[in-house]
C-alpha atoms as a PDB file:
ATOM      1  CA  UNK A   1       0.000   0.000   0.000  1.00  0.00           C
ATOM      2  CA  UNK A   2       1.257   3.677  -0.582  1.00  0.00           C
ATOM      3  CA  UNK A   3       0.066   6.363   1.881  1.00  0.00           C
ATOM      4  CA  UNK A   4       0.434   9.651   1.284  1.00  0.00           C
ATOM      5  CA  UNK A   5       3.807  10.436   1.989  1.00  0.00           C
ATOM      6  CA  UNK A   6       4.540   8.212  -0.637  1.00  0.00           C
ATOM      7  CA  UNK A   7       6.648   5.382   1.550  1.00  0.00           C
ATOM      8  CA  UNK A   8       5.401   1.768   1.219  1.00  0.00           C
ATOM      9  CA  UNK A   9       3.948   0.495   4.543  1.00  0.00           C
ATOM     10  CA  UNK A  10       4.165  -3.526   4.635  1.00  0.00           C
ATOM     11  CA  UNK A  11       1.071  -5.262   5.051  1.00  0.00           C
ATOM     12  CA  UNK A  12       0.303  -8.057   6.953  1.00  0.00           C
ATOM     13  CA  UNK A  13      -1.210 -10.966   5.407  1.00  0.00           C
ATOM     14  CA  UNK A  14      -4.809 -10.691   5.602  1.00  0.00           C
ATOM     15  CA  UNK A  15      -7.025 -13.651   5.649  1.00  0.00           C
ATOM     16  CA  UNK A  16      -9.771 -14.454   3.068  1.00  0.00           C
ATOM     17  CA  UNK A  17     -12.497 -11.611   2.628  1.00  0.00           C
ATOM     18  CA  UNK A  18     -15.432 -10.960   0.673  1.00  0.00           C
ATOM     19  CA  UNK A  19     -17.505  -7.653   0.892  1.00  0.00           C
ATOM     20  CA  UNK A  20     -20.404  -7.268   3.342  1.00  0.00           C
ATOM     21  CA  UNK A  21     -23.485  -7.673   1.508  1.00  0.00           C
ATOM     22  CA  UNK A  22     -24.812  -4.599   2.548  1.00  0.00           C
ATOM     23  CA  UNK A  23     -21.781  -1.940   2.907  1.00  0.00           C
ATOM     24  CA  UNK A  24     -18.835  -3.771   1.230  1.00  0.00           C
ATOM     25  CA  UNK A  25     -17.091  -3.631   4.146  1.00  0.00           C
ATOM     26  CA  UNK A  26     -14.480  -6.615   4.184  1.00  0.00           C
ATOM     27  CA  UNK A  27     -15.829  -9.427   6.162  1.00  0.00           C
ATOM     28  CA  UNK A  28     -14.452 -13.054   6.850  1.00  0.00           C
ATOM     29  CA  UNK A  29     -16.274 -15.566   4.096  1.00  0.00           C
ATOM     30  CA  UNK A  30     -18.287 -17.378   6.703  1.00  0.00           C
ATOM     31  CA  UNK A  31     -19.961 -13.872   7.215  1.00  0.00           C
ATOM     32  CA  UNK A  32     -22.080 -11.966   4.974  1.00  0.00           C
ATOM     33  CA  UNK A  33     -22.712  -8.542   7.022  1.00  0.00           C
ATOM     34  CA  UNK A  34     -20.492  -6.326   8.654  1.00  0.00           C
ATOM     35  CA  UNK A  35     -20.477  -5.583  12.313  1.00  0.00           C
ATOM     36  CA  UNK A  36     -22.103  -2.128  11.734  1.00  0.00           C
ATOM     37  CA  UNK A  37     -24.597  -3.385   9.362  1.00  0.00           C
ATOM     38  CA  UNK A  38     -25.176  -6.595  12.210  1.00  0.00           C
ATOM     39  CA  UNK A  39     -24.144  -4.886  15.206  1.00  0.00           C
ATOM     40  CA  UNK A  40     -26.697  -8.017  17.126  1.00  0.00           C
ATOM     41  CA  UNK A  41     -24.387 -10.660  15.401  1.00  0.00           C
ATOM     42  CA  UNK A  42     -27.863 -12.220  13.938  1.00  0.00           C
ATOM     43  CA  UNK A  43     -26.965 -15.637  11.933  1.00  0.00           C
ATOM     44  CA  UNK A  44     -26.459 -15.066   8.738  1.00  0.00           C
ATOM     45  CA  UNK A  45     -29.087 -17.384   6.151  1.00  0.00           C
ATOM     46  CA  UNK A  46     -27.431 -20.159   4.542  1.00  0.00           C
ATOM     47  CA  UNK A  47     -26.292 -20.386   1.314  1.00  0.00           C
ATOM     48  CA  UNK A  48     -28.022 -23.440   0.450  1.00  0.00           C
ATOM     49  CA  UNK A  49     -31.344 -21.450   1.913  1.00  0.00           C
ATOM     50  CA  UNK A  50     -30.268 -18.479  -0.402  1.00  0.00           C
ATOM     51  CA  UNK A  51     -29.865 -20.943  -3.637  1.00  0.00           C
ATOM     52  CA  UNK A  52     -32.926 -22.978  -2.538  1.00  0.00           C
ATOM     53  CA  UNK A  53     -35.141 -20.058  -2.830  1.00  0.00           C
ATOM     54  CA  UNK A  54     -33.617 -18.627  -5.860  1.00  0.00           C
ATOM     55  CA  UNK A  55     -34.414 -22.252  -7.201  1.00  0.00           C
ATOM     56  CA  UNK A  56     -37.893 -22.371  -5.950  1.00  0.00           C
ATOM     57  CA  UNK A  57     -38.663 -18.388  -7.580  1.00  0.00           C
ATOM     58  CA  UNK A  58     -37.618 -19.459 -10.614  1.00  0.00           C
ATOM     59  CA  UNK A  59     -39.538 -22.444 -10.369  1.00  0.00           C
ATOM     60  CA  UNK A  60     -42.596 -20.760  -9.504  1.00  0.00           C
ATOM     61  CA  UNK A  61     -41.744 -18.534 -12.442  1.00  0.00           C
ATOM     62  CA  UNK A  62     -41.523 -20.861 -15.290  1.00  0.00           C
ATOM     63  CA  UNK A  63     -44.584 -22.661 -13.977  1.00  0.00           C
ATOM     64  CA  UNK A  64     -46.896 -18.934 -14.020  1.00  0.00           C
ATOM     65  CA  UNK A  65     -45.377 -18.830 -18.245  1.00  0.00           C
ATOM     66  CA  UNK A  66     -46.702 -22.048 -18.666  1.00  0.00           C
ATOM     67  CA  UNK A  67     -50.196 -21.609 -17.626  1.00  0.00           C
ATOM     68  CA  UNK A  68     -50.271 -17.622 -18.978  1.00  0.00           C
ATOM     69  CA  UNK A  69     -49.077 -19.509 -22.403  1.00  0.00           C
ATOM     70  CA  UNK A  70     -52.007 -22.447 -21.989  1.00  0.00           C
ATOM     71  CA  UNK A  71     -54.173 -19.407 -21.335  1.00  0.00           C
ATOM     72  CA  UNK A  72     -53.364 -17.899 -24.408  1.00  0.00           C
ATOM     73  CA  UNK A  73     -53.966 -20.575 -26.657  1.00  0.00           C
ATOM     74  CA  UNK A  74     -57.136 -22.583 -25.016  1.00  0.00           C
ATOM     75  CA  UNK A  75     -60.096 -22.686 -26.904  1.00  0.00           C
ATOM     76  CA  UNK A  76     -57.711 -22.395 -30.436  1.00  0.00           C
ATOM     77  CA  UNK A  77     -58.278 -25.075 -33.157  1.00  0.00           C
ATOM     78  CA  UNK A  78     -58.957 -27.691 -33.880  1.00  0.00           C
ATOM     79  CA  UNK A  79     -58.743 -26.393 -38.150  1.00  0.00           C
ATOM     80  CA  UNK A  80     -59.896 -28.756 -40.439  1.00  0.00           C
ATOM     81  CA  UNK A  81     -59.022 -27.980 -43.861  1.00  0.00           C
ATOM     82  CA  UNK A  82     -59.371 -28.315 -47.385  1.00  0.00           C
ATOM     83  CA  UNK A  83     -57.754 -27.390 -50.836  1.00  0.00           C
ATOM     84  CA  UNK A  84     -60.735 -25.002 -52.783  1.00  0.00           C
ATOM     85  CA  UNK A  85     -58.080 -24.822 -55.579  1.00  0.00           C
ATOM     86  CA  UNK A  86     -54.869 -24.734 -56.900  1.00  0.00           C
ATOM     87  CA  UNK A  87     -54.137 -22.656 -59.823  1.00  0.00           C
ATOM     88  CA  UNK A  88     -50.709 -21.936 -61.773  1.00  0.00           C
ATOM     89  CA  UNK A  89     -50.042 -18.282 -62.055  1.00  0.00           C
ATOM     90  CA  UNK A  90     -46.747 -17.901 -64.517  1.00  0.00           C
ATOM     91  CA  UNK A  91     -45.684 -21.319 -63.421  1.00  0.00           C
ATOM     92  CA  UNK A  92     -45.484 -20.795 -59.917  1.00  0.00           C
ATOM     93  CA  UNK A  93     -48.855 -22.891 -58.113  1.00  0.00           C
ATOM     94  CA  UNK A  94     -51.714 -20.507 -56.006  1.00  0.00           C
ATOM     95  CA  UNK A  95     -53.180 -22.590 -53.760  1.00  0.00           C
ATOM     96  CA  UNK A  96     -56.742 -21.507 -52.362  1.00  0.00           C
ATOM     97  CA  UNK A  97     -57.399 -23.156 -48.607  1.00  0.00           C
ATOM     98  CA  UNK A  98     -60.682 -23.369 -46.480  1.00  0.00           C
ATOM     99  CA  UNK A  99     -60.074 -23.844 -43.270  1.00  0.00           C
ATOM    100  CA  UNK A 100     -62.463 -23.620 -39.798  1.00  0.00           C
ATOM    101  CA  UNK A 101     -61.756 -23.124 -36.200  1.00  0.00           C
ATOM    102  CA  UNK A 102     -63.726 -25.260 -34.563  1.00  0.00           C
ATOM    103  CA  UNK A 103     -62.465 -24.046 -31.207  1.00  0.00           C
ATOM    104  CA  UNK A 104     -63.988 -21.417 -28.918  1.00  0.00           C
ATOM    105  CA  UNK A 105     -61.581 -18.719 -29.300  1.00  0.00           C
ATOM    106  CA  UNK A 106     -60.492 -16.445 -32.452  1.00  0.00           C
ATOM    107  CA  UNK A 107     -56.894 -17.304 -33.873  1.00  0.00           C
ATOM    108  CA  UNK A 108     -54.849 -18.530 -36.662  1.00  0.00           C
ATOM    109  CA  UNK A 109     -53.233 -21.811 -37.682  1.00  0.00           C
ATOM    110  CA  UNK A 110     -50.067 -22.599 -39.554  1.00  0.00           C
ATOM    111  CA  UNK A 111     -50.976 -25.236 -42.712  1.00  0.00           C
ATOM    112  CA  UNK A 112     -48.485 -27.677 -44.049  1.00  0.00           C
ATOM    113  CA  UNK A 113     -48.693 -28.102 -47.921  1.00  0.00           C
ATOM    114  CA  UNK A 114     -47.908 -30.948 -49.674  1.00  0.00           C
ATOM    115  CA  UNK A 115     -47.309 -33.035 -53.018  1.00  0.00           C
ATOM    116  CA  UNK A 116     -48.927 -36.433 -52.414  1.00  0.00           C
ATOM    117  CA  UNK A 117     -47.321 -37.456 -55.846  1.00  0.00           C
ATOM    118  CA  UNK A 118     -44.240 -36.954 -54.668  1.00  0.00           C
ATOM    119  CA  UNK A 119     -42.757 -39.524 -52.557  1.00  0.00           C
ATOM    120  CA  UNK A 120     -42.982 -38.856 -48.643  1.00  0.00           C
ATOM    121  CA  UNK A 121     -44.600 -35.526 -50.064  1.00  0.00           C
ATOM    122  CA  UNK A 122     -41.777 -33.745 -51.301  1.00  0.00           C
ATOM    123  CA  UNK A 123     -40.691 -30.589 -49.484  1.00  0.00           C
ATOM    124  CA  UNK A 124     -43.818 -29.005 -47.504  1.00  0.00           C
ATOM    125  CA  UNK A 125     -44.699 -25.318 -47.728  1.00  0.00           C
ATOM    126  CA  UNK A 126     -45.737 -23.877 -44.623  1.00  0.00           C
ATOM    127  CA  UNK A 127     -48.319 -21.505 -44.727  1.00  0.00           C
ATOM    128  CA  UNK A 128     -50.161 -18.632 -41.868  1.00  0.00           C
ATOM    129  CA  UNK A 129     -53.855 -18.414 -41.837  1.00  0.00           C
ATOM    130  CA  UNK A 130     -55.554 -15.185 -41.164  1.00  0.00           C
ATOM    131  CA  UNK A 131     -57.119 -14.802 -37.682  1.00  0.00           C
ATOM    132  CA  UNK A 132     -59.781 -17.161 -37.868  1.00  0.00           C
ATOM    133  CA  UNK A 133     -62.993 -16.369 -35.508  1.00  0.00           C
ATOM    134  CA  UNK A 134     -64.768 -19.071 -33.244  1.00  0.00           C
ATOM    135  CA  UNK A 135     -66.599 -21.627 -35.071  1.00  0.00           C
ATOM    136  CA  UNK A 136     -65.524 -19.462 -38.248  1.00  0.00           C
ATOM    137  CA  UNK A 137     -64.862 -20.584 -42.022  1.00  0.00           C
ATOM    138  CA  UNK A 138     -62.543 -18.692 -44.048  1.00  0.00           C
ATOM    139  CA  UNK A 139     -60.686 -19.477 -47.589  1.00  0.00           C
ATOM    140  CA  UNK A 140     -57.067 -17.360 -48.665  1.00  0.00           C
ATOM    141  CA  UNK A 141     -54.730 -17.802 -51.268  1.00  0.00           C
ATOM    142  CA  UNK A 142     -50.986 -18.338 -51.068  1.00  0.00           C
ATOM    143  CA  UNK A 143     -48.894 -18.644 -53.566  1.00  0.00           C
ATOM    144  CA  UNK A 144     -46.537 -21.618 -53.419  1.00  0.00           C
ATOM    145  CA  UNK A 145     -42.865 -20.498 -54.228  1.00  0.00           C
ATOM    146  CA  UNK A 146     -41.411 -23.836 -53.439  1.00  0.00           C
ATOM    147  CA  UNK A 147     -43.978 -25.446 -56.135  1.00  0.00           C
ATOM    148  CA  UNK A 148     -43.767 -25.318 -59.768  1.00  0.00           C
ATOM    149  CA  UNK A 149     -45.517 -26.434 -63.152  1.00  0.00           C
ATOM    150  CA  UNK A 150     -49.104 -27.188 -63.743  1.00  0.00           C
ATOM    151  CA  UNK A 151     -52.030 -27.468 -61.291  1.00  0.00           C
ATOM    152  CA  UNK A 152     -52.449 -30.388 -59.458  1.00  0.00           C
ATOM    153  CA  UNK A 153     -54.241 -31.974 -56.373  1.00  0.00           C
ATOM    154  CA  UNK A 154     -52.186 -30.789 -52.694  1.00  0.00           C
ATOM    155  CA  UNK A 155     -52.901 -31.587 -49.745  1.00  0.00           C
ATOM    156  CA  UNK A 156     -53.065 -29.520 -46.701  1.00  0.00           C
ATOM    157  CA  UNK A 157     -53.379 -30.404 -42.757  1.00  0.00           C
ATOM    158  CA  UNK A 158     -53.435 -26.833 -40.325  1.00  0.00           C
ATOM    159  CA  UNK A 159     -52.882 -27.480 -36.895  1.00  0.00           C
ATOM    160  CA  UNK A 160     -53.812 -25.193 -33.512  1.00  0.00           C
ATOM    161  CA  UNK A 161     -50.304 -23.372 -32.065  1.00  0.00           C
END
């Protein structure tokens, strides 16, 4: 250490310290306040207390997402669907879906799109409905980037989130 006048004062070897947790005083590592801040000497909580509840909040946590999440999405779906047409539009396919919630709440559904010709279906498109209302039947068009050449029969399964 240097003090003011410049000289180096040797220091003694000081044991192991850690800050208080209140002040930042140095304190011994078995101790986590201060004499000031714990003038009553009060045991100190455990860490295995400290980590269990830090465990059990974020517990507690991840369990309130889940059932905000199930909230949410209750009442969604099931969409039955079917292909109302498929069209070719400058060689790329246009595919026009009907689909209905049959659920008790408004929302949308993500449809898979597929070539039955093709073996295992070739690569699906994956399409976004519009928000779909309770008990509601809606058709849209998307246009199929990922499919070529002339019209043909699809098929298409939407699922609830």
């Amino acid at each position: 250490m240097t003090s003011s006048t410049g000289t180096h004062e040797a220091a003694a070897p000081a044991a192991r310290t850690h800050g208080c947790a209140r002040c930042g005083e140095p304190v011994a590592l078995d101790v986590g306040l201060c004499e000031t801040c714990n003038p009553l000497g009060l045991r100190d909580a455990a860490s295995s207390q400290v980590h269990g509840t830090v465990f059990l909040a974020v517990g507690l946590a991840v369990l309130a997402l889940a059932v905000v999440a199930h909230l949410a999405v209750a009442g969604i779906g099931p969409f039955p669907a079917d292909v109302a047409g498929v069209r070719s539009d400058g060689g790329v396919l246009s595919i026009s879906i009907t689909v209905t919630n049959e659920g008790t709440s408004t929302g949308s559904t993500t449809c898979r799109i597929s070539d039955p010709q093709l073996r295992g279906g070739g690569r699906p498109a994956f399409v976004l409905s519009p928000r779909i209302g309770p008990g509601e039947t809606i058709t849209f068009d998307h246009a199929l980037t990922g499919f070529s050449g002339d019209p043909r029969p699809l098929a298409v399964e939407c699922s609830a989130p």
